[in-house]
N, C-alpha and C. Protein backbone atom coordinates (compact mmCIF):
# COMPACT_ATOMS: atom_id res chain seq x y z
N UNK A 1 0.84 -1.18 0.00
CA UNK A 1 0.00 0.00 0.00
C UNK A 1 0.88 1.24 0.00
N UNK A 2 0.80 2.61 0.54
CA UNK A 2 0.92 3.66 0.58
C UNK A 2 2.32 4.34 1.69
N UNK A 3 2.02 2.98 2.63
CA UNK A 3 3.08 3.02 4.25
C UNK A 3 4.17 3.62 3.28
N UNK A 4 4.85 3.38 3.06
CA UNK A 4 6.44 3.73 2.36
C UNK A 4 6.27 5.19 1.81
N UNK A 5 5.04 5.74 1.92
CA UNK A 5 5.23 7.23 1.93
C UNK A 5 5.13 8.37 3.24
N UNK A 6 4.76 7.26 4.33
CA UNK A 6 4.37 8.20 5.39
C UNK A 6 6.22 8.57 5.87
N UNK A 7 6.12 9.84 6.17
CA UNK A 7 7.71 9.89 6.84
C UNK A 7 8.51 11.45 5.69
N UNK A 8 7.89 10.77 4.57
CA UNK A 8 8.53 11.55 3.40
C UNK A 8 8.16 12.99 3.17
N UNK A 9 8.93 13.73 2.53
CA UNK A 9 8.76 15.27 2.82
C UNK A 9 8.46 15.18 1.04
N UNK A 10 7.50 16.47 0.46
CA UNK A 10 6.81 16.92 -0.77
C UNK A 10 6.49 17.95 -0.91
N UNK A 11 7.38 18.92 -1.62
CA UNK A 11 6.91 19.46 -2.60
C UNK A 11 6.19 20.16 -2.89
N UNK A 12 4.88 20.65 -2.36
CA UNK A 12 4.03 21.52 -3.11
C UNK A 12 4.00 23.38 -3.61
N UNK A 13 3.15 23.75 -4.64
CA UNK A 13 3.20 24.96 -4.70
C UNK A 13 2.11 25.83 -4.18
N UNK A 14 2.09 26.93 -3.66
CA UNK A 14 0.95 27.11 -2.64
C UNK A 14 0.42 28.43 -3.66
N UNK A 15 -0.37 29.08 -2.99
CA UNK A 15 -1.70 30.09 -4.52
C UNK A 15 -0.55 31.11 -4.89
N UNK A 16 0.43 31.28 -4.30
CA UNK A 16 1.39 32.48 -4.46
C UNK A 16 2.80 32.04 -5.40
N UNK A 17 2.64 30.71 -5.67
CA UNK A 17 3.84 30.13 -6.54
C UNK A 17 5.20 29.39 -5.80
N UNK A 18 4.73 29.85 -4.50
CA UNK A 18 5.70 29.55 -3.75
C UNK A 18 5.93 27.62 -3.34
N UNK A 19 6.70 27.47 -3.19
CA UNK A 19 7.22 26.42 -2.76
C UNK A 19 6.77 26.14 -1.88
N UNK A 20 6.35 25.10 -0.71
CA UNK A 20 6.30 24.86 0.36
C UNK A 20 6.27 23.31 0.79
N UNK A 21 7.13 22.62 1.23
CA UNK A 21 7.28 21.11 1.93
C UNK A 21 6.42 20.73 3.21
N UNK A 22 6.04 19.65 2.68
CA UNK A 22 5.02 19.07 3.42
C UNK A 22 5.54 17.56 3.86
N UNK A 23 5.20 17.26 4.94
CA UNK A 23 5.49 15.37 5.64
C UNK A 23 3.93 14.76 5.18
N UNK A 24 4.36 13.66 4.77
CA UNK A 24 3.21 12.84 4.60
C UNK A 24 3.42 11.96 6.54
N UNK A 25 2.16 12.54 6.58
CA UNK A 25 1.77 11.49 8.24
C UNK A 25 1.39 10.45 8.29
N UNK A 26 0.15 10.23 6.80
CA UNK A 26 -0.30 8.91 7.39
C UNK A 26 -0.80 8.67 5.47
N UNK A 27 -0.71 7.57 5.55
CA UNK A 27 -1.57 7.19 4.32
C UNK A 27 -2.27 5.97 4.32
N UNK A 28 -3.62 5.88 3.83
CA UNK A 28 -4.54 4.91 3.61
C UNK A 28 -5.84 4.49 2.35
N UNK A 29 -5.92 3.49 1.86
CA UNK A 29 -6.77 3.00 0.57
C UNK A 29 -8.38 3.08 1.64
N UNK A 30 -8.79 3.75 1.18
CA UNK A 30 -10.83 3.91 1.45
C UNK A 30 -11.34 3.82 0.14
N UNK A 31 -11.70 3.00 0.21
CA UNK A 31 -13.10 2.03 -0.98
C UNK A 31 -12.68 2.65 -2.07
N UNK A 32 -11.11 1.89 -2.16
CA UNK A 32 -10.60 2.04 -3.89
C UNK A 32 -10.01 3.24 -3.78
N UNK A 33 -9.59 4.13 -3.31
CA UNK A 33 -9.15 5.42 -3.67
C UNK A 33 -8.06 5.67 -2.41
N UNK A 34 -7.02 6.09 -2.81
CA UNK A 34 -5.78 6.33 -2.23
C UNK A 34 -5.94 7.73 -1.56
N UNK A 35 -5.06 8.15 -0.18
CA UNK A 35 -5.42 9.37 0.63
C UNK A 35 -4.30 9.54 1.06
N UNK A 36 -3.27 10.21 1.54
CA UNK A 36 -2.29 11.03 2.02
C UNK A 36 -2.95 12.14 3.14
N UNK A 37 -2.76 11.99 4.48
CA UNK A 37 -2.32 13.01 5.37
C UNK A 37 -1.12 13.92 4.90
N UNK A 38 -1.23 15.32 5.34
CA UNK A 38 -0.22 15.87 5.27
C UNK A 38 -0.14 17.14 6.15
N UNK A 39 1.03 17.43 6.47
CA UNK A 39 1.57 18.54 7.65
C UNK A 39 2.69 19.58 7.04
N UNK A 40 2.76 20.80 6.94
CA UNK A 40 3.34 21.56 6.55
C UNK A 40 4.90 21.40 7.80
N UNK A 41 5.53 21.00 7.19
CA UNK A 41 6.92 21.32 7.59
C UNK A 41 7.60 22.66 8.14
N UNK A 42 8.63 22.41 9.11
CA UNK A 42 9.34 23.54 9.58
C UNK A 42 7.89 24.40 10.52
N UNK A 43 7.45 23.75 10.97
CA UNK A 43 5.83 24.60 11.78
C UNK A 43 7.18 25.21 12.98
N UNK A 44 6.81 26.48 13.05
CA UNK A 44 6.91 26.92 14.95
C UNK A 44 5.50 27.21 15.71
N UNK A 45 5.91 27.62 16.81
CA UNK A 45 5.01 27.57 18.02
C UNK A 45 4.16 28.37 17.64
N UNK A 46 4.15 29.52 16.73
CA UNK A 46 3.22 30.38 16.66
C UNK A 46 2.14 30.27 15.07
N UNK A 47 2.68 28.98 14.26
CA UNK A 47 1.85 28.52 13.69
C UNK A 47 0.52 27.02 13.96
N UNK A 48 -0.21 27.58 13.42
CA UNK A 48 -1.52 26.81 13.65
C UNK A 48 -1.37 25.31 12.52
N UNK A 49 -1.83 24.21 13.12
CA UNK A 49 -1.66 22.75 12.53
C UNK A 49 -2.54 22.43 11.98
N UNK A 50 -1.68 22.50 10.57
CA UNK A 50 -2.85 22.37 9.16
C UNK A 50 -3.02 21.34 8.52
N UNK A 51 -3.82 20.13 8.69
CA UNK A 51 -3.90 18.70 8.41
C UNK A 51 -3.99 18.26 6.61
N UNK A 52 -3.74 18.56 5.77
CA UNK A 52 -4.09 18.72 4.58
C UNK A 52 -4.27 17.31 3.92
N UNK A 53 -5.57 16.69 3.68
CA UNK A 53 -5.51 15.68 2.73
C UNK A 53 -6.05 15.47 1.02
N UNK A 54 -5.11 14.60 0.63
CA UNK A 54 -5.23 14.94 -0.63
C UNK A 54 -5.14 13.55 -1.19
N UNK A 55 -5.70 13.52 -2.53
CA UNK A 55 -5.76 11.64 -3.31
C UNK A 55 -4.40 11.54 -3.86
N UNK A 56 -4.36 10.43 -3.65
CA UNK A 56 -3.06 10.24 -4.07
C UNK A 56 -2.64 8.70 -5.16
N UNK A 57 -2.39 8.99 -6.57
CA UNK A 57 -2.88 8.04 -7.34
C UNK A 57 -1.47 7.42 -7.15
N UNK A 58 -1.86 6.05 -6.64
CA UNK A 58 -1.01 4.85 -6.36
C UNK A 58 -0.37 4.26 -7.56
N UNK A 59 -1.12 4.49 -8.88
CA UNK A 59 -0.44 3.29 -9.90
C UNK A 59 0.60 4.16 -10.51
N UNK A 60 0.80 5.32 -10.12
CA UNK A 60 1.95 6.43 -10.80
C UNK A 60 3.40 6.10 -10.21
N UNK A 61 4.44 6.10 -11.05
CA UNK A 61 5.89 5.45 -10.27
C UNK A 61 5.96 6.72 -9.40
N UNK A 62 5.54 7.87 -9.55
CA UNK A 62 6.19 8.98 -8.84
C UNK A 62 4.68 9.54 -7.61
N UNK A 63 4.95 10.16 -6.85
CA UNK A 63 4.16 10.46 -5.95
C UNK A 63 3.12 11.60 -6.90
N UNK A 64 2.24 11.40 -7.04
CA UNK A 64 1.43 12.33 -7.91
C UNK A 64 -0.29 12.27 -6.68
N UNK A 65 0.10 13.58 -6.67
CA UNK A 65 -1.15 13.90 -5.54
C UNK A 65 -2.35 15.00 -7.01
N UNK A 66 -3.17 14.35 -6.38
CA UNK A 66 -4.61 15.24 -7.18
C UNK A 66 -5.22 16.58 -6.55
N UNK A 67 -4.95 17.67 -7.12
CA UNK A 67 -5.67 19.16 -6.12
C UNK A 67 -6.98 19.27 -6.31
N UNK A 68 -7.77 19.81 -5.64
CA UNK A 68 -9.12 19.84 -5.90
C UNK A 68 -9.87 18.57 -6.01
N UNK A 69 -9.42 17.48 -5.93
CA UNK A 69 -10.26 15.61 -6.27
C UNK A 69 -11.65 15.18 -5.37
N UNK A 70 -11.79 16.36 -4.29
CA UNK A 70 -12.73 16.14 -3.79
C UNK A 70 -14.02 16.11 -4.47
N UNK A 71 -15.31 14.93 -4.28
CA UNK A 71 -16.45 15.56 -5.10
C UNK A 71 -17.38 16.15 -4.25
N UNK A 72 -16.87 16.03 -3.23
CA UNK A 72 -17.79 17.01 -2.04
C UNK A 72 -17.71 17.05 -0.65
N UNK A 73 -17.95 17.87 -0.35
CA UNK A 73 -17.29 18.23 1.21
C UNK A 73 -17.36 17.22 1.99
N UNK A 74 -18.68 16.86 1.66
CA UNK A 74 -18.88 15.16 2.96
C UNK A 74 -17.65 14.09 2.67
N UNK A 75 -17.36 13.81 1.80
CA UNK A 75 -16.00 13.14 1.54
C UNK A 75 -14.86 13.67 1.73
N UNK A 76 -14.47 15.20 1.94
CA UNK A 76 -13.17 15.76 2.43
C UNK A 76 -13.43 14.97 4.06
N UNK A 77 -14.89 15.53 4.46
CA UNK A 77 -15.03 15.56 5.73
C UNK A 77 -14.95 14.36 6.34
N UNK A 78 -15.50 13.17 5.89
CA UNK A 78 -15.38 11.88 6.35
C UNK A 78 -13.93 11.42 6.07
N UNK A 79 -13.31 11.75 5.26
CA UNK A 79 -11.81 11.44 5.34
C UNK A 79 -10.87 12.31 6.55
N UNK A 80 -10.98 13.63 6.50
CA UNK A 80 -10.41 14.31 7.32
C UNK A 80 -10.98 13.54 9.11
N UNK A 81 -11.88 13.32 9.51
CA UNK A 81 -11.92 12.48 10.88
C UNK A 81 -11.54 11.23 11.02
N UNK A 82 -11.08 10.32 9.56
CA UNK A 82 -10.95 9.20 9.40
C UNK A 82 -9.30 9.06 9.59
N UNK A 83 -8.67 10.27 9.35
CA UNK A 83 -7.09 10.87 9.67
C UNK A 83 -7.31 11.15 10.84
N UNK A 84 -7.82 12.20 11.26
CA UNK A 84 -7.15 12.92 12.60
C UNK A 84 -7.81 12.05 13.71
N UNK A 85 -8.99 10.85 13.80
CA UNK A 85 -8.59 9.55 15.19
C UNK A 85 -7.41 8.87 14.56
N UNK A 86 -6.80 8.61 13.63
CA UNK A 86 -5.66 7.47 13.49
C UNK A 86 -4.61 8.21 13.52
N UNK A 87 -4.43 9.77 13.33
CA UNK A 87 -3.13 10.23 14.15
C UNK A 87 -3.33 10.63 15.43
N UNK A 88 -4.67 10.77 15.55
CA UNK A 88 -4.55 10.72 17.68
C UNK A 88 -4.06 9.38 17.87
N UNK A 89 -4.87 8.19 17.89
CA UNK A 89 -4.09 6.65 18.17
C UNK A 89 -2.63 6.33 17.94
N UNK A 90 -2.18 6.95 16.69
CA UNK A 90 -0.79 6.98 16.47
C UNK A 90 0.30 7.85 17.62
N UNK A 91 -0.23 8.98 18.16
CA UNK A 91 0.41 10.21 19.04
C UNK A 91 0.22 9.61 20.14
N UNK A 92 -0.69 9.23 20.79
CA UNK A 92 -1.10 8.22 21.79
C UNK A 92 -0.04 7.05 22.18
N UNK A 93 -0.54 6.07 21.14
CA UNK A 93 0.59 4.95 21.39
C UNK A 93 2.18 5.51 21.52
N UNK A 94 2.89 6.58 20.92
CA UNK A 94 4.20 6.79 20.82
C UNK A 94 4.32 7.38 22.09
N UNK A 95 3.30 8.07 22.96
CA UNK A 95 3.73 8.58 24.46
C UNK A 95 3.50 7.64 25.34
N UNK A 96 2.46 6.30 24.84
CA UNK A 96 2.53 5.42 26.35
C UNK A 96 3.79 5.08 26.60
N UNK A 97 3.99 5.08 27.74
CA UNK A 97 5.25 4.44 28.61
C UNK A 97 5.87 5.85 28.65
N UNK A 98 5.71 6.61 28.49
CA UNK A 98 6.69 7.62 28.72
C UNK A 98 6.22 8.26 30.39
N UNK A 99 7.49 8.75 30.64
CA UNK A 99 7.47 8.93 32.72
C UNK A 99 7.43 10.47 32.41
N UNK A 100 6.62 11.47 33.12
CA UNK A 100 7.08 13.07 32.87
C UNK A 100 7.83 13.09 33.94
């Protein structure tokens, strides 16, 4: 599947032309169709955490993400909660055992 992209930093161009790198967090196949989490890189404390997901066509040798692929909000939206419980569970499990 998709695992071998979570970790990896990408590329994108934002409305101003600009460059900007993104981490893929999490990726997962929902009923046939490929999805990428993503997190804007280099964040400090005084930026706000911007979850960005986007399709991501699997049969391409190169990482090729689709802009706009949504066909409607209820599907951004049911994907976007379908990410952010499996990176809470993910953030979760990596602090159990930890002593403050």
């Amino acid at each position: 599947m998709d695992e071998y992209l979570v970790g990896q930093i990408i590329p994108l161009e934002d409305e101003d032309g600009n460059e900007v790198e993104f981490e893929v967090l999490d990726a997962l196949e929902y009923e046939g169709v490929h999805y990428l989490a993503l997190e804007k890189t280099g964040l400090g404390a005084e930026d706000d955490i911007e979850l960005l997901i986007m399709k991501h066509d699997a049969d391409e040798p190169e990482v090729l993400l689709v802009v706009d692929a949504f066909d409607d909000e209820e599907e951004y939206d049911t994907m976007y909660q379908i990410f952010a419980e499996r990176l809470d569970e993910m953030y979760d499990e990596e602090g159990e055992g930890e002593e403050e």
